[in-house]
PDB file of N, CA and C in Angstrom:
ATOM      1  N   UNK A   1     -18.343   1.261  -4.358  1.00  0.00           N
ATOM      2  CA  UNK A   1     -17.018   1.390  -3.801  1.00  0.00           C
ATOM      3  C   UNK A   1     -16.255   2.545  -4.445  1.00  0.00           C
ATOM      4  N   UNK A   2     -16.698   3.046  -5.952  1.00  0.00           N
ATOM      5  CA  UNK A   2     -15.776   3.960  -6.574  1.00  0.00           C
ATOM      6  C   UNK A   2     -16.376   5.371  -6.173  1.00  0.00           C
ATOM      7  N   UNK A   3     -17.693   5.140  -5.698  1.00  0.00           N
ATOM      8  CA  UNK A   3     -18.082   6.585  -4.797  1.00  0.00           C
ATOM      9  C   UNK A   3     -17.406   6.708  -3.918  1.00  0.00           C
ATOM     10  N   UNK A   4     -17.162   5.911  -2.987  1.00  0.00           N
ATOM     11  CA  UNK A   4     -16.217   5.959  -1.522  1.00  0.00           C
ATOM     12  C   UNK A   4     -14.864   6.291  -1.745  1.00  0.00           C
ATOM     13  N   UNK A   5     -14.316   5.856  -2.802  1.00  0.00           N
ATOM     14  CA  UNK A   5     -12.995   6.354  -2.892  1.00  0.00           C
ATOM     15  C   UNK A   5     -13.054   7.416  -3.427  1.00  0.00           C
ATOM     16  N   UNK A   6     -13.462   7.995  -4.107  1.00  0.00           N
ATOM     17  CA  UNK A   6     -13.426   9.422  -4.933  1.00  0.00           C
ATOM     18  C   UNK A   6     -14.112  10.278  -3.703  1.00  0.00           C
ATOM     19  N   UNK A   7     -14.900  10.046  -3.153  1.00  0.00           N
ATOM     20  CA  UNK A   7     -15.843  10.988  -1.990  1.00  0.00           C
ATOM     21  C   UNK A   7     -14.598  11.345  -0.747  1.00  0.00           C
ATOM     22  N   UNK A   8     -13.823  10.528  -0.423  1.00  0.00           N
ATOM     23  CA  UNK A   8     -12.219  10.561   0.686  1.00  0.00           C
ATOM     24  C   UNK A   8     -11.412  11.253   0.501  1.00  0.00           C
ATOM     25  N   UNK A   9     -11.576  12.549  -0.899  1.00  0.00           N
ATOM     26  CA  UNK A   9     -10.754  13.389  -1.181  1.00  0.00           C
ATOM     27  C   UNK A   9     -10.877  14.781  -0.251  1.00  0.00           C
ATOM     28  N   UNK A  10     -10.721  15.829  -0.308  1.00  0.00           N
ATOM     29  CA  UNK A  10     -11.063  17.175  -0.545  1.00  0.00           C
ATOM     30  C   UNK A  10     -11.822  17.388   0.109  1.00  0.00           C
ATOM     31  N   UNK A  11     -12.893  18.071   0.529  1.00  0.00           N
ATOM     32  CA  UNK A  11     -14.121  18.983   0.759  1.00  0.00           C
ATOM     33  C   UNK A  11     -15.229  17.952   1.623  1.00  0.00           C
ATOM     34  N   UNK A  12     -16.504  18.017   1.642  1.00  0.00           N
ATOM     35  CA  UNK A  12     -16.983  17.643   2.416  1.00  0.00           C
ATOM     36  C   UNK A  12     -17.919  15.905   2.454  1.00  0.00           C
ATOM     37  N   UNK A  13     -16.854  14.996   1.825  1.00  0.00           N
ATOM     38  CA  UNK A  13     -17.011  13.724   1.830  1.00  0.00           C
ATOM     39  C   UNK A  13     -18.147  13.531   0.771  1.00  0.00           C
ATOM     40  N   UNK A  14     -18.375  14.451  -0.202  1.00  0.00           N
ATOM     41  CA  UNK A  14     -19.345  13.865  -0.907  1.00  0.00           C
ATOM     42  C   UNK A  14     -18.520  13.896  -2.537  1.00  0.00           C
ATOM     43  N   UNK A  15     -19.372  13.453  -3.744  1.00  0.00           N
ATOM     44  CA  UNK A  15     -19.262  13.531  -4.930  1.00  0.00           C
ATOM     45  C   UNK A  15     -19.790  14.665  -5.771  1.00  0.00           C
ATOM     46  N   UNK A  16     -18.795  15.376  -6.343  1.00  0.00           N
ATOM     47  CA  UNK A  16     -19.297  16.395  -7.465  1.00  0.00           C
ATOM     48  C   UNK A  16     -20.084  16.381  -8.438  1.00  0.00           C
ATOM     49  N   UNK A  17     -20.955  16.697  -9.174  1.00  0.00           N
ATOM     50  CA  UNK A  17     -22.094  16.215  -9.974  1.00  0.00           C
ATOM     51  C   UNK A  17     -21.516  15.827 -11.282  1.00  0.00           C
ATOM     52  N   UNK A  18     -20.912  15.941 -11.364  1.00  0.00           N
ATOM     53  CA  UNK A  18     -20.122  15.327 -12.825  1.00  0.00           C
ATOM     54  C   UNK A  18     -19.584  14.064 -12.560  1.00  0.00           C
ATOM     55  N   UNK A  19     -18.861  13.566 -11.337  1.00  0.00           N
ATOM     56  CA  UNK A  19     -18.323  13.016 -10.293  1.00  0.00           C
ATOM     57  C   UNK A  19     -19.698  11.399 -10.746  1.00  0.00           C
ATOM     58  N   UNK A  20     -20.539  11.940  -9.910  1.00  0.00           N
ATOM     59  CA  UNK A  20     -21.840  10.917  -9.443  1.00  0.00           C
ATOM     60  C   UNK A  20     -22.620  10.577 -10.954  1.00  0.00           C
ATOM     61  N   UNK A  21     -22.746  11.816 -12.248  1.00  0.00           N
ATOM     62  CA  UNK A  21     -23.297  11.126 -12.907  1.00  0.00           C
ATOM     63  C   UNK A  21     -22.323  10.335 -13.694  1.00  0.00           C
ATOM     64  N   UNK A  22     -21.119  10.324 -13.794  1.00  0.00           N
ATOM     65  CA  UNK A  22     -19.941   9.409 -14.340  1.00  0.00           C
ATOM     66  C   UNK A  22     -20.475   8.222 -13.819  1.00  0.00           C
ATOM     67  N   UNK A  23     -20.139   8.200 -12.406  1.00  0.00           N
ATOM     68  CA  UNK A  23     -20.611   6.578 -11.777  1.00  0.00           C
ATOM     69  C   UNK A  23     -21.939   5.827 -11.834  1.00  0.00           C
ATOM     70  N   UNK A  24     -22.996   6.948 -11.603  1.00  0.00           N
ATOM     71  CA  UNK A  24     -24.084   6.826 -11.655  1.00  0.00           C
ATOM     72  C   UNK A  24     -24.975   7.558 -12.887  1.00  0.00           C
ATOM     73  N   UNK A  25     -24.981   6.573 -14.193  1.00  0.00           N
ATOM     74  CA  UNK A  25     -25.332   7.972 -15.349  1.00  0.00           C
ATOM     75  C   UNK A  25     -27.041   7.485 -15.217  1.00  0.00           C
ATOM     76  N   UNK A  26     -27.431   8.493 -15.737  1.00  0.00           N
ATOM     77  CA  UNK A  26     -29.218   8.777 -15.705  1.00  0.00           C
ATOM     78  C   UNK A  26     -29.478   8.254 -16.767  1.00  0.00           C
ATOM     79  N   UNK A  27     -29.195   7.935 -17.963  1.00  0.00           N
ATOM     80  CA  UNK A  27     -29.746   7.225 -18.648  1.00  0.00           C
ATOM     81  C   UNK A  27     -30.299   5.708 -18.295  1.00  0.00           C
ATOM     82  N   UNK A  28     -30.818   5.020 -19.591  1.00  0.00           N
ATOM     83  CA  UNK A  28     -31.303   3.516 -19.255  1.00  0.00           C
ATOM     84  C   UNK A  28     -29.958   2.651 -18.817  1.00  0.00           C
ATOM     85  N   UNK A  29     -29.894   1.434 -17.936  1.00  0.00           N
ATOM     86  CA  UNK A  29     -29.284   0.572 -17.578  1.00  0.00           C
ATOM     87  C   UNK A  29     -29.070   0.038 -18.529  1.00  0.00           C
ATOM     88  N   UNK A  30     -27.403  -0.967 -18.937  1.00  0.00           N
ATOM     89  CA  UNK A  30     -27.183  -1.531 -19.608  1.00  0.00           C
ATOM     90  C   UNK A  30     -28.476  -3.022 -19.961  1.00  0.00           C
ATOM     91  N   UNK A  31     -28.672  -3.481 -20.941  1.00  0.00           N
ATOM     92  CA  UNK A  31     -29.399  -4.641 -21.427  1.00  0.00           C
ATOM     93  C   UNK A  31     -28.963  -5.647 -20.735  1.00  0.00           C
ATOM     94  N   UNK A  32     -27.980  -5.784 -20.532  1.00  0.00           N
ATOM     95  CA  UNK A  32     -27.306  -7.145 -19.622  1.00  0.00           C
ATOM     96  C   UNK A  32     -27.477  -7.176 -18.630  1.00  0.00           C
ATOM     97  N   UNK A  33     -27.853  -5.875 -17.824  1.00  0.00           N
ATOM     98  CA  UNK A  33     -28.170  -5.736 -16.524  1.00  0.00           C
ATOM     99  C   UNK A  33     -29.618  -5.676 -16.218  1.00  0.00           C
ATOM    100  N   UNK A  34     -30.299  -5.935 -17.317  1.00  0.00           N
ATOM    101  CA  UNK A  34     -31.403  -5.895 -17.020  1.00  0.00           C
ATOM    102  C   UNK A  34     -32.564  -4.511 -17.521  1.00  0.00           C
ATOM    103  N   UNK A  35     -31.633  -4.061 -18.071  1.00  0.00           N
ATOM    104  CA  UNK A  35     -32.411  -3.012 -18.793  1.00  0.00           C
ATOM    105  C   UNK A  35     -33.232  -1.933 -17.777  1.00  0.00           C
ATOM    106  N   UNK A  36     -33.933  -0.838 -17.489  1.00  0.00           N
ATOM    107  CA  UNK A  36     -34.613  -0.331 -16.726  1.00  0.00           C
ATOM    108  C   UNK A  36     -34.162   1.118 -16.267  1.00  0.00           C
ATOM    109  N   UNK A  37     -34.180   2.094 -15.391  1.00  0.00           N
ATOM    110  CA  UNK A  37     -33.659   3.083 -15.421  1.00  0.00           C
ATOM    111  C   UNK A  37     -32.256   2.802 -15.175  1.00  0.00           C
ATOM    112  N   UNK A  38     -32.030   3.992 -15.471  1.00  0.00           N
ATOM    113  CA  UNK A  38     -30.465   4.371 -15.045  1.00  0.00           C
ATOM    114  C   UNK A  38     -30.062   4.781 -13.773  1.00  0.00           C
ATOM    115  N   UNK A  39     -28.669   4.154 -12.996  1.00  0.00           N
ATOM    116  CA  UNK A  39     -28.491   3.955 -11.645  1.00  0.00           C
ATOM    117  C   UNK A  39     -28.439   4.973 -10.984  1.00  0.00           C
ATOM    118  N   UNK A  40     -27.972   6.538 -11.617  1.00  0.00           N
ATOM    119  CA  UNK A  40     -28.742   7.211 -10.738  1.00  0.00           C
ATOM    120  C   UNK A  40     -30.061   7.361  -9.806  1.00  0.00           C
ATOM    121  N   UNK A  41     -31.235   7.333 -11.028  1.00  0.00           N
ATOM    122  CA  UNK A  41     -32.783   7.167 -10.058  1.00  0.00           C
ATOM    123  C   UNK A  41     -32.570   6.348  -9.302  1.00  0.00           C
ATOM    124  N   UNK A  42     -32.129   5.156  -9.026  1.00  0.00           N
ATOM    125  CA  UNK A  42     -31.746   3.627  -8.383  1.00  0.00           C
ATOM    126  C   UNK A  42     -30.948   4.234  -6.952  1.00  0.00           C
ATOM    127  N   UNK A  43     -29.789   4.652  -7.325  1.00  0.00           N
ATOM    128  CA  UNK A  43     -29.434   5.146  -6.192  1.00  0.00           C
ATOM    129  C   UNK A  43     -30.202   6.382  -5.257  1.00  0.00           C
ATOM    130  N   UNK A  44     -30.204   7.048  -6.163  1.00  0.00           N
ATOM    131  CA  UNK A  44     -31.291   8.247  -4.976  1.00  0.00           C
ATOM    132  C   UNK A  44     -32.628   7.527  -4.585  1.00  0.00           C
ATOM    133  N   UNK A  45     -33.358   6.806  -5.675  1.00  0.00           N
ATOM    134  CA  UNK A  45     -34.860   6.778  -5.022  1.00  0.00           C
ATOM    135  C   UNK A  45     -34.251   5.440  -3.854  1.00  0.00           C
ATOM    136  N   UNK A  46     -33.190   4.767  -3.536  1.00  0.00           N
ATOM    137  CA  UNK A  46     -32.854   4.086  -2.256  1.00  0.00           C
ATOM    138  C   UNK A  46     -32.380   4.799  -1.435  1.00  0.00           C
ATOM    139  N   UNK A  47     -31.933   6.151  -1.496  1.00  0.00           N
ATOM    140  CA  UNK A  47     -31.633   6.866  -0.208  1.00  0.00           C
ATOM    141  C   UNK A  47     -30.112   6.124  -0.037  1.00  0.00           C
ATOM    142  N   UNK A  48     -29.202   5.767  -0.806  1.00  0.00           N
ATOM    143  CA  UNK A  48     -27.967   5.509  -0.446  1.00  0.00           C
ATOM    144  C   UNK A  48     -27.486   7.032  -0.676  1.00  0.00           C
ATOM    145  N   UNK A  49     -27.396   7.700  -1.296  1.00  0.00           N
ATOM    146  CA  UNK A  49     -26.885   8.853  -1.505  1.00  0.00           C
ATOM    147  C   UNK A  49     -28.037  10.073  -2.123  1.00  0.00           C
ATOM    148  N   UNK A  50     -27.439  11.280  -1.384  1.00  0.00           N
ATOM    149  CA  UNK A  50     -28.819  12.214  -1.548  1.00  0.00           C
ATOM    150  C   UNK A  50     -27.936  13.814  -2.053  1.00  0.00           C
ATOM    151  N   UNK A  51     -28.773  14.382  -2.557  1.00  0.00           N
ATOM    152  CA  UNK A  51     -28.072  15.952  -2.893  1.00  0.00           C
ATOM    153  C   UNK A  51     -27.534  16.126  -1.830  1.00  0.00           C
ATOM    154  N   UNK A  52     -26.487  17.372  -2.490  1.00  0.00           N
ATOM    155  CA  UNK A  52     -25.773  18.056  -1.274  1.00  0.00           C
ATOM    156  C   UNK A  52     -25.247  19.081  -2.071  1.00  0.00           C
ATOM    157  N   UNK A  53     -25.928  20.626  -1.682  1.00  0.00           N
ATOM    158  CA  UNK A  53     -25.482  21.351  -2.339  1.00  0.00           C
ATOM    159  C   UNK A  53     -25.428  21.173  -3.923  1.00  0.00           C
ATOM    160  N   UNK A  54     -23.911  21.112  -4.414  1.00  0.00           N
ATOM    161  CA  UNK A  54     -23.874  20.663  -5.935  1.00  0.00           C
ATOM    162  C   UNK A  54     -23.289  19.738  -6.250  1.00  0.00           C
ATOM    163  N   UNK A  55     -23.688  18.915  -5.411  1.00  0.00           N
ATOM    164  CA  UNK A  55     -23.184  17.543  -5.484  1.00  0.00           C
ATOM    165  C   UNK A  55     -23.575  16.062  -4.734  1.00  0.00           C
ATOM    166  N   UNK A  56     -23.561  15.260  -4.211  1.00  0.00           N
ATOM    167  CA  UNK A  56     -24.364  14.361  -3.790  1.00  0.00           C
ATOM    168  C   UNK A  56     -23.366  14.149  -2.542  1.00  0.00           C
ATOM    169  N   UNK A  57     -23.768  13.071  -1.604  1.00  0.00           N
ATOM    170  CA  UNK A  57     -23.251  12.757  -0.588  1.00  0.00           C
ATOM    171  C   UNK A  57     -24.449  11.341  -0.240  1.00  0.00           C
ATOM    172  N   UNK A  58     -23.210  10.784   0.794  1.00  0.00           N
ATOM    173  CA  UNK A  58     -23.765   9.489   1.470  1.00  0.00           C
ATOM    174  C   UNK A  58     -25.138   9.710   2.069  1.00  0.00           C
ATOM    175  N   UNK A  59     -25.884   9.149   2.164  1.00  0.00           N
ATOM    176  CA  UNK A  59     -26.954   9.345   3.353  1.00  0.00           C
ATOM    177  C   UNK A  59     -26.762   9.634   4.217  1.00  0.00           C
ATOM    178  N   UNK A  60     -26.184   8.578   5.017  1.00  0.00           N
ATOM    179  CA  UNK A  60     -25.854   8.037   6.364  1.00  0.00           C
ATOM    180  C   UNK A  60     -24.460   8.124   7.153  1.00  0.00           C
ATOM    181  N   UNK A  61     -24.242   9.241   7.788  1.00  0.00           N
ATOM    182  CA  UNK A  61     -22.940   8.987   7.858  1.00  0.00           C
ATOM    183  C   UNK A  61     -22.286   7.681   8.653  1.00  0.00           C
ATOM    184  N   UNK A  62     -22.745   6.893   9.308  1.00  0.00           N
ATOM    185  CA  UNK A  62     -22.118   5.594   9.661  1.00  0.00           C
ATOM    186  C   UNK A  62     -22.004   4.965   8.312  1.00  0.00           C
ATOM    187  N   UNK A  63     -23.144   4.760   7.405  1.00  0.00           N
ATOM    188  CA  UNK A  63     -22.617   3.791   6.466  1.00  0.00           C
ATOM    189  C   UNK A  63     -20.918   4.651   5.699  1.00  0.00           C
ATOM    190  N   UNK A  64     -21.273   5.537   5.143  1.00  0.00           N
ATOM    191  CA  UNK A  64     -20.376   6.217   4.937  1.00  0.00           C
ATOM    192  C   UNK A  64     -18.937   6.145   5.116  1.00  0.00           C
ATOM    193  N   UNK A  65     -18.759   6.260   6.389  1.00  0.00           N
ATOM    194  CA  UNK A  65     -17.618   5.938   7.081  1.00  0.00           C
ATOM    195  C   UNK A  65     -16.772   4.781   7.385  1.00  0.00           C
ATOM    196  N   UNK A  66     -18.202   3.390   7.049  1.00  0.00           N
ATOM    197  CA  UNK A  66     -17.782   1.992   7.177  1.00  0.00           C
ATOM    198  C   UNK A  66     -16.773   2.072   5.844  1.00  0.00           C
ATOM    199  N   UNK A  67     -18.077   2.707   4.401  1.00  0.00           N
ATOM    200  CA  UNK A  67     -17.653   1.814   2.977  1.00  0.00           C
ATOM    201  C   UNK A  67     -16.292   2.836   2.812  1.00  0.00           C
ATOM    202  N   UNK A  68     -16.064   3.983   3.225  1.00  0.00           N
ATOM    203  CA  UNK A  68     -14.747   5.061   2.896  1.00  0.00           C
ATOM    204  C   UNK A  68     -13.361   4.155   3.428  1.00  0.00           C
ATOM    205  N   UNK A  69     -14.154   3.921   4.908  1.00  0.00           N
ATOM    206  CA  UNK A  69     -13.042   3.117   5.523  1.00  0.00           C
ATOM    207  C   UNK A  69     -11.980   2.108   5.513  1.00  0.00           C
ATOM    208  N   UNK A  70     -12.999   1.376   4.504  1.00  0.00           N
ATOM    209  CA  UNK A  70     -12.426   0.382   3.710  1.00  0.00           C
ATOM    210  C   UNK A  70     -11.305   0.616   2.809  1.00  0.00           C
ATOM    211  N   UNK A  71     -11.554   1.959   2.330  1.00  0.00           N
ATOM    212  CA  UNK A  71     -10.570   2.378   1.082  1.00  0.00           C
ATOM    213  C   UNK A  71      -9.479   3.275   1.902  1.00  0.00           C
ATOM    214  N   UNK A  72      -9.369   3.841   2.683  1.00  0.00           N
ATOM    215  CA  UNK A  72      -8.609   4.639   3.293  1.00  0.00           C
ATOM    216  C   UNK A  72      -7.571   3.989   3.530  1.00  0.00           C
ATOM    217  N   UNK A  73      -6.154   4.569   2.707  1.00  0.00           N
ATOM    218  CA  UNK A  73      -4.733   4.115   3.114  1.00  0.00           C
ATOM    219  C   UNK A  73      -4.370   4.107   4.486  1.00  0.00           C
ATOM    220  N   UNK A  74      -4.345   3.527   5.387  1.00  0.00           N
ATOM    221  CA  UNK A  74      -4.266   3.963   6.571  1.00  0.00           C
ATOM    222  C   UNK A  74      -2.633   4.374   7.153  1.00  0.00           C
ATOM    223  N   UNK A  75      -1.922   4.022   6.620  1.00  0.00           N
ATOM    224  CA  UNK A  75      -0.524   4.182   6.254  1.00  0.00           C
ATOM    225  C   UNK A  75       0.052   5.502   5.949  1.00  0.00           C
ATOM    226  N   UNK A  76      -0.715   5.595   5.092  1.00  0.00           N
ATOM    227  CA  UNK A  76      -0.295   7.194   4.326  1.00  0.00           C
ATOM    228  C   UNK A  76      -1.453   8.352   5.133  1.00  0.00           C
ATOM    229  N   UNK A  77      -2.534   7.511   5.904  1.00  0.00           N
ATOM    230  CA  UNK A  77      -3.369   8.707   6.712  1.00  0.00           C
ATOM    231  C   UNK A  77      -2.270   9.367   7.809  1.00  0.00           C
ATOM    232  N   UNK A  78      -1.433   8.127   8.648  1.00  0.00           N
ATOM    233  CA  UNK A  78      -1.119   8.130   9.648  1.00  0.00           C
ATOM    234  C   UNK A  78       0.833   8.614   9.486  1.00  0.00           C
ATOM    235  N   UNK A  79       1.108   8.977   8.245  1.00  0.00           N
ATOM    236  CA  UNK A  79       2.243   9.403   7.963  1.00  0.00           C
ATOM    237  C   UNK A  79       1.810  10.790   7.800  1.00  0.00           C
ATOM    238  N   UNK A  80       0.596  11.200   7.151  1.00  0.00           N
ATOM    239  CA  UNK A  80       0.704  12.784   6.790  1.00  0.00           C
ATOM    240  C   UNK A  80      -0.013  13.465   8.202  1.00  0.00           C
ATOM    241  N   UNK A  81      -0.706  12.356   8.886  1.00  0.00           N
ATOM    242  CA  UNK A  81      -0.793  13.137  10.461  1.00  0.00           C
ATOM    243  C   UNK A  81      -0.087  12.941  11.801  1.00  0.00           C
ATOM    244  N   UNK A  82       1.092  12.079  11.631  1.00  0.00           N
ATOM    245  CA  UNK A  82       2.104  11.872  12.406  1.00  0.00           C
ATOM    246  C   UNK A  82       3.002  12.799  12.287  1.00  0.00           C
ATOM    247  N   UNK A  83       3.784  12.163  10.779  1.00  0.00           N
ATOM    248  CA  UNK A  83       4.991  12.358  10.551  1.00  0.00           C
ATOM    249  C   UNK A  83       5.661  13.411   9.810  1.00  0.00           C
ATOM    250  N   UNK A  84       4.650  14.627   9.416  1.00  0.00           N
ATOM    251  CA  UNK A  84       4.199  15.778   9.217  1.00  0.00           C
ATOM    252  C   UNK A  84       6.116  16.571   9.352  1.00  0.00           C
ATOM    253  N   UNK A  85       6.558  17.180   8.241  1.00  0.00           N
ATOM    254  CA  UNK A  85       7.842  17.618   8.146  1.00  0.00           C
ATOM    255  C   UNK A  85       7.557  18.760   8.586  1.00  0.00           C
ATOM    256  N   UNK A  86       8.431  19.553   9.713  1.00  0.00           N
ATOM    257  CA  UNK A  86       8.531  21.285  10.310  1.00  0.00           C
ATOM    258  C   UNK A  86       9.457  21.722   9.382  1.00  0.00           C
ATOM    259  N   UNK A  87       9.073  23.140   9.042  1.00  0.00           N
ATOM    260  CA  UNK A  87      10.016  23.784   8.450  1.00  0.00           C
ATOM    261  C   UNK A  87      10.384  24.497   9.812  1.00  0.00           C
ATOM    262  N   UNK A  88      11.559  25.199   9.698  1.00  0.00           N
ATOM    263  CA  UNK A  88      12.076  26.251  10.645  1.00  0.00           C
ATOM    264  C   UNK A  88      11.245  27.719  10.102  1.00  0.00           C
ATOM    265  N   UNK A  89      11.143  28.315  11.053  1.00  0.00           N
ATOM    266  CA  UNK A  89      10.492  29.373  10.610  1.00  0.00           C
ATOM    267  C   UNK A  89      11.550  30.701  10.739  1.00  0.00           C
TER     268      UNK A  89
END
């Protein structure tokens, strides 16, 4: 879920590589979790999220769009593309 919200910013819906290994670090998995790689390999070798450029992105864009969707203010989407202030020119 903290990929989806950070990915809803800016540029082209994905995560910056500093971004993805924060969330997803490459080292070993915590002991409590079971110990084993680190959730990066986990996430890429499942194909939830794949390179992109220099940075990663969703697979799929339907899933994508479901889990973003969820997080998207829809309030504040629909104020900065409604209600949009004119200057006089």
């Amino acid at each position: 879920h903290e990929a989806a919200r950070r990915s809803l910013g800016p540029g082209q819906g994905g995560l910056e590589r500093a971004e993805f290994e924060e969330l997803f670090p490459w080292g070993p998995a915590p002991a409590h979790l079971g110990g084993g790689t680190g959730w990066a390999s986990a996430v890429l070798a499942e194909g939830l999220l794949v390179p992109a450029g220099t940075g990663y992105r969703f697979a799929h864009e339907e899933f994508a769009d479901w889990i973003q969707g969820v997080h998207l203010d829809l309030d504040e989407a629909l104020r900065a593309l409604v209600h949009t202030r004119r200057t006089a020119d």
